[in-house]
N, C-alpha and C. Protein backbone atom coordinates (compact mmCIF):
# COMPACT_ATOMS: atom_id res chain seq x y z
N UNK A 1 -54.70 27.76 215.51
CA UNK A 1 -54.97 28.99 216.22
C UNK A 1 -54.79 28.89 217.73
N UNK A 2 -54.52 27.92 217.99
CA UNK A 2 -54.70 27.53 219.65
C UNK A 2 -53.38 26.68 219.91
N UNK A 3 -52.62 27.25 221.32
CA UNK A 3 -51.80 26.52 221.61
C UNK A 3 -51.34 26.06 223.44
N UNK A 4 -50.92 25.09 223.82
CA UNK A 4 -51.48 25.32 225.49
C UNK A 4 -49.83 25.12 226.23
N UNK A 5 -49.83 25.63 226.93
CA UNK A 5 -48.34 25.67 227.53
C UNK A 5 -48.64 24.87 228.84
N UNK A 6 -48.69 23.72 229.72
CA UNK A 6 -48.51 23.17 230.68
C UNK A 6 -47.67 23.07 231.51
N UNK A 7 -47.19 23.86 232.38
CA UNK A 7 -46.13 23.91 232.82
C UNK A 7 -45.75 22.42 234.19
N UNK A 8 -44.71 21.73 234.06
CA UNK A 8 -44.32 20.67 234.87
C UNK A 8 -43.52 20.76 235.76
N UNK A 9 -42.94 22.00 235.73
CA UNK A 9 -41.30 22.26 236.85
C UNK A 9 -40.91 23.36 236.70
N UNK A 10 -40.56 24.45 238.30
CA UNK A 10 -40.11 25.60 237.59
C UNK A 10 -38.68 25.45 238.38
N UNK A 11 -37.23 25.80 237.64
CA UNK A 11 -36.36 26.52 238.79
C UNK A 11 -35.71 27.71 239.14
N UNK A 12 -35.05 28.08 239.63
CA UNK A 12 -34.36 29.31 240.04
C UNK A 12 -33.23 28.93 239.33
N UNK A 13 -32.71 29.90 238.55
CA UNK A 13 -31.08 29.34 237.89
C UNK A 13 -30.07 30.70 238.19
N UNK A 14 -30.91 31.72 238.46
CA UNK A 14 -30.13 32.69 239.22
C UNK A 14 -30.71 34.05 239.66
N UNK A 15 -30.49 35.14 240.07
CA UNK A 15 -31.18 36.25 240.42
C UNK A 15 -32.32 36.33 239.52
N UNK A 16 -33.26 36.69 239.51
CA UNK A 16 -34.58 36.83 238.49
C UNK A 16 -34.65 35.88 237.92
N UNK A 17 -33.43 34.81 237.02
CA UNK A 17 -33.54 34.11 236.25
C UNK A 17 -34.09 32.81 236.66
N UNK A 18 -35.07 32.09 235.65
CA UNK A 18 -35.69 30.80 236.19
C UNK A 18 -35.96 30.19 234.64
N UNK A 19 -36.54 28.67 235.19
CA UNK A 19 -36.61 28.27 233.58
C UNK A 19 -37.79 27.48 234.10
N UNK A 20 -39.10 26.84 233.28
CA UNK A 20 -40.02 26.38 233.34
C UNK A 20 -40.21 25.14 232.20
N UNK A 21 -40.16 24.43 233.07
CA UNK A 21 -40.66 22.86 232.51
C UNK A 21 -41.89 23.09 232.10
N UNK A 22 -42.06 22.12 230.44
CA UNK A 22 -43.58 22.19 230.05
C UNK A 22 -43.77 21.60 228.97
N UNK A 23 -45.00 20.90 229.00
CA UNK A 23 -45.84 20.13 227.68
C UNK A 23 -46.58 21.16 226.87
N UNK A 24 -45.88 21.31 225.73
CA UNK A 24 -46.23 22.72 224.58
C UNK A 24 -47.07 21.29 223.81
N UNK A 25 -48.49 21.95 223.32
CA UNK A 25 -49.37 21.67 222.75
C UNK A 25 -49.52 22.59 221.67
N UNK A 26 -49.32 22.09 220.27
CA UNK A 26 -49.79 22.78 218.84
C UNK A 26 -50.30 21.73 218.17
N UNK A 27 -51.79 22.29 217.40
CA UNK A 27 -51.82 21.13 216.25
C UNK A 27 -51.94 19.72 216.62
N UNK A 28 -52.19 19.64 217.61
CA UNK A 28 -52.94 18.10 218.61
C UNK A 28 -51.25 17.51 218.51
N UNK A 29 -50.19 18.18 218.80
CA UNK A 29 -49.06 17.36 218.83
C UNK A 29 -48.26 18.13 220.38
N UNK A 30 -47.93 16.95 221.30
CA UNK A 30 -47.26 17.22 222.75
C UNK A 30 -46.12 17.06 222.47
N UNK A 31 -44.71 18.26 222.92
CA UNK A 31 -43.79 17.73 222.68
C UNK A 31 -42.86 18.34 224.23
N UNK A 32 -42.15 18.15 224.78
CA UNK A 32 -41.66 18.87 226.13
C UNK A 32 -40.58 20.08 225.79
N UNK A 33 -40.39 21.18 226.44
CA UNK A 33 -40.54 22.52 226.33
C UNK A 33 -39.59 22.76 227.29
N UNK A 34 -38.59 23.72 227.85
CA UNK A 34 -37.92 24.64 228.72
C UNK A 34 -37.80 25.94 228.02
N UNK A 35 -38.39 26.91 228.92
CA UNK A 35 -38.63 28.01 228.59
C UNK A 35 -38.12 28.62 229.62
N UNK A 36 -37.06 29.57 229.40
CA UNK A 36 -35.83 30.20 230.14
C UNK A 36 -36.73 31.44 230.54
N UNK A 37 -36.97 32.39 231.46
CA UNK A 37 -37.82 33.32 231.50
C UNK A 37 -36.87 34.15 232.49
N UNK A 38 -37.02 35.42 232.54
CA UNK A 38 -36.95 36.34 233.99
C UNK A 38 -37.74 37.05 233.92
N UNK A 39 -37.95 37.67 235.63
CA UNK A 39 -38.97 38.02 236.47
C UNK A 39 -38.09 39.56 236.65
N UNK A 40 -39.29 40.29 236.69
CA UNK A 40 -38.98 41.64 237.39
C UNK A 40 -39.81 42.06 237.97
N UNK A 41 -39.82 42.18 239.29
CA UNK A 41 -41.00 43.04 240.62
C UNK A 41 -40.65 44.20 241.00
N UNK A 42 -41.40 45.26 240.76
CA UNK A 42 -41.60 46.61 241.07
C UNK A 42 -42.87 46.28 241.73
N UNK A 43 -43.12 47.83 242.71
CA UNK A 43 -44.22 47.94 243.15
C UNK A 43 -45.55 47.93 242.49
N UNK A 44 -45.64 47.98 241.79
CA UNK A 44 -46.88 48.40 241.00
C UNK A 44 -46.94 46.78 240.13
N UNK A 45 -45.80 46.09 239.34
CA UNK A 45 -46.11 44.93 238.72
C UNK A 45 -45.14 44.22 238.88
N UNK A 46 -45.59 42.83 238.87
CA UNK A 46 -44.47 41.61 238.43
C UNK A 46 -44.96 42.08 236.52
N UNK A 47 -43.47 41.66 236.08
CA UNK A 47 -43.17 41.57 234.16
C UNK A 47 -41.91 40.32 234.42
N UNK A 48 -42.90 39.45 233.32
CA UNK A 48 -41.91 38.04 232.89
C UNK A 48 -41.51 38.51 231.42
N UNK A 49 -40.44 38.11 231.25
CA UNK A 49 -39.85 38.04 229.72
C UNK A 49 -39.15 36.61 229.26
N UNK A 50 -39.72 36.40 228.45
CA UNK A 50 -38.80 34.67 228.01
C UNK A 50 -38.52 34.35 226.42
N UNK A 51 -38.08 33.96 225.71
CA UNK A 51 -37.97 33.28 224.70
C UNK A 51 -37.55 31.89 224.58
N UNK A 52 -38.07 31.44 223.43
CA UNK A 52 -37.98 29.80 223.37
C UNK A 52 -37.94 29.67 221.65
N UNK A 53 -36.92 29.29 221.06
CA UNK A 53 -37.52 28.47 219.83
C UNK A 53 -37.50 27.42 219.41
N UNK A 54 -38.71 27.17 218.81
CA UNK A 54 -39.22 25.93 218.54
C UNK A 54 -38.99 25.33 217.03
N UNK A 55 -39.43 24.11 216.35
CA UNK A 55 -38.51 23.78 215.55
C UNK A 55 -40.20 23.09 214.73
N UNK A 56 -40.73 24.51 214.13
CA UNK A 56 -42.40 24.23 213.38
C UNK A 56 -42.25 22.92 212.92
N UNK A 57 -41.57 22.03 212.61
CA UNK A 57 -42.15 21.10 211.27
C UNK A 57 -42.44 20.28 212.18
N UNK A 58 -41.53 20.07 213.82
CA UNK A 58 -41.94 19.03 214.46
C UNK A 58 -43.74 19.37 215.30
N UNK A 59 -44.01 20.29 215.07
CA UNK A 59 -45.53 20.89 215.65
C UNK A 59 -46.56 20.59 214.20
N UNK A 60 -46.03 20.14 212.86
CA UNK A 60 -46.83 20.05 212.02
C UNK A 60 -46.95 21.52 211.60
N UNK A 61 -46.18 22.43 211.60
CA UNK A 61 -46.55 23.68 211.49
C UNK A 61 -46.16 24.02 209.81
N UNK A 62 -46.89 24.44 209.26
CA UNK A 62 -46.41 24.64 207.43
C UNK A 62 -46.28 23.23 206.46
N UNK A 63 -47.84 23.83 206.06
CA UNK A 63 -48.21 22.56 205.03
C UNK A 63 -47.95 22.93 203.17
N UNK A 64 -48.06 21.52 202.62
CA UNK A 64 -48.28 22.51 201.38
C UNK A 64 -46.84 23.30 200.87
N UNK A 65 -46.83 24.40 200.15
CA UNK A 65 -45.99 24.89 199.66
C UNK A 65 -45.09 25.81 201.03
N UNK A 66 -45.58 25.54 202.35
CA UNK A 66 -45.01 26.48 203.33
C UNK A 66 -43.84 24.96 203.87
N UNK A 67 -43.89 24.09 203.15
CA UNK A 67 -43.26 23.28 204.10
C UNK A 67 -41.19 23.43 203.85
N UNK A 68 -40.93 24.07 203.00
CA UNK A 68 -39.65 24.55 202.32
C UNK A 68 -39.62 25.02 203.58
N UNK A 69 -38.11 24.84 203.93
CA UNK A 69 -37.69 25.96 204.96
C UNK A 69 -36.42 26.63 204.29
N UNK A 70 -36.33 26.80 202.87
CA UNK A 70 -35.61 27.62 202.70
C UNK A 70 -36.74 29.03 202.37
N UNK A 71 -37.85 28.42 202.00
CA UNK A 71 -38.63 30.23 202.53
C UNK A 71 -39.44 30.63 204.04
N UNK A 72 -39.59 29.61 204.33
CA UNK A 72 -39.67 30.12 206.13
C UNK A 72 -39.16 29.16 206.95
N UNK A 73 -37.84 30.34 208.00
CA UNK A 73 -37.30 29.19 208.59
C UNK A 73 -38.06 27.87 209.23
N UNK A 74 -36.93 26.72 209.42
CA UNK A 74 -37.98 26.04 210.28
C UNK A 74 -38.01 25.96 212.14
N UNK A 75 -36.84 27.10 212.25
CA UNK A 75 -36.95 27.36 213.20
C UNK A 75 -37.77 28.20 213.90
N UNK A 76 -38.35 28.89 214.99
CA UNK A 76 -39.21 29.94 215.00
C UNK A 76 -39.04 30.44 216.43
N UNK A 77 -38.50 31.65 216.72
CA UNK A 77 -38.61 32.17 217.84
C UNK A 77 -39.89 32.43 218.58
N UNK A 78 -40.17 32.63 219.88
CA UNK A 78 -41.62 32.69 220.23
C UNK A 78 -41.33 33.43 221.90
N UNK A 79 -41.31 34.64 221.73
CA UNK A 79 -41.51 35.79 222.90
C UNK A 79 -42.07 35.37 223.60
N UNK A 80 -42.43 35.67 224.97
CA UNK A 80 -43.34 35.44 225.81
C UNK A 80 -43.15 36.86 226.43
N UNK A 81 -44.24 37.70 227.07
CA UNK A 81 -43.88 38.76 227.96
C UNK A 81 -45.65 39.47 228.50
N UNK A 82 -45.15 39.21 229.66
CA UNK A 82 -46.20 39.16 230.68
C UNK A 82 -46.34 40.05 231.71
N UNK A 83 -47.37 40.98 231.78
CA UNK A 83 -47.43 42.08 232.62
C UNK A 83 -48.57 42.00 233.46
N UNK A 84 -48.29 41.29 235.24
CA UNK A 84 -49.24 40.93 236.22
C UNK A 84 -49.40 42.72 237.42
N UNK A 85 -50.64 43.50 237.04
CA UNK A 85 -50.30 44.49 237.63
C UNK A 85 -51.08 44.67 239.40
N UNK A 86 -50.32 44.71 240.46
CA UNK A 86 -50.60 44.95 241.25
C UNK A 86 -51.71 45.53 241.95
N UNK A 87 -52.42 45.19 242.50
CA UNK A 87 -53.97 45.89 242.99
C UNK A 87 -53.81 45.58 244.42
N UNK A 88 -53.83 46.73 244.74
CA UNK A 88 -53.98 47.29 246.49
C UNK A 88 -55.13 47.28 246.94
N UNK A 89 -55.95 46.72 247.90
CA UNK A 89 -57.25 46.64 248.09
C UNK A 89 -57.31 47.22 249.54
């Protein structure tokens, strides 16, 4: 139920676009992470959008009869999208 994203490095790879270094934690297992993201700033909010997929069996993810990946991939996409809203004080 719990998973921790640590981030180690971020860069600029082009207008908005950046990618973030990171130790992804699932299932008491560390494995290292780049997570491609862009940024959009309007007045009112910064919004991040990113995707990353990850590859469950190496997270221990699907035990038991879930461990077939011909019925769930073993790949797994994983959204990220983040809405930081601006406060004027």
């Amino acid at each position: 139920p719990k998973a921790r994203f640590e981030t180690t490095a971020f860069r600029k790879v082009s207008d908005n676009s950046y990618e973030a270094d990171a130790n992804l934690t699932i299932r008491d297992v560390t494995l290292p992470v780049t997570l491609p993201f862009k940024l959009a700033n309007t007045d009112k909010a910064i919004t991040m959008d990113g995707t990353l997929m990850l590859n469950r069996s190496k997270f221990g993810i699907g035990a038991g009869q879930w461990t077939d990946t011909n019925v769930i991939a073993n790949e797994v996409m994983v959204e990220v999208h983040i809405v930081a809203i601006k406060i004027v004080r």
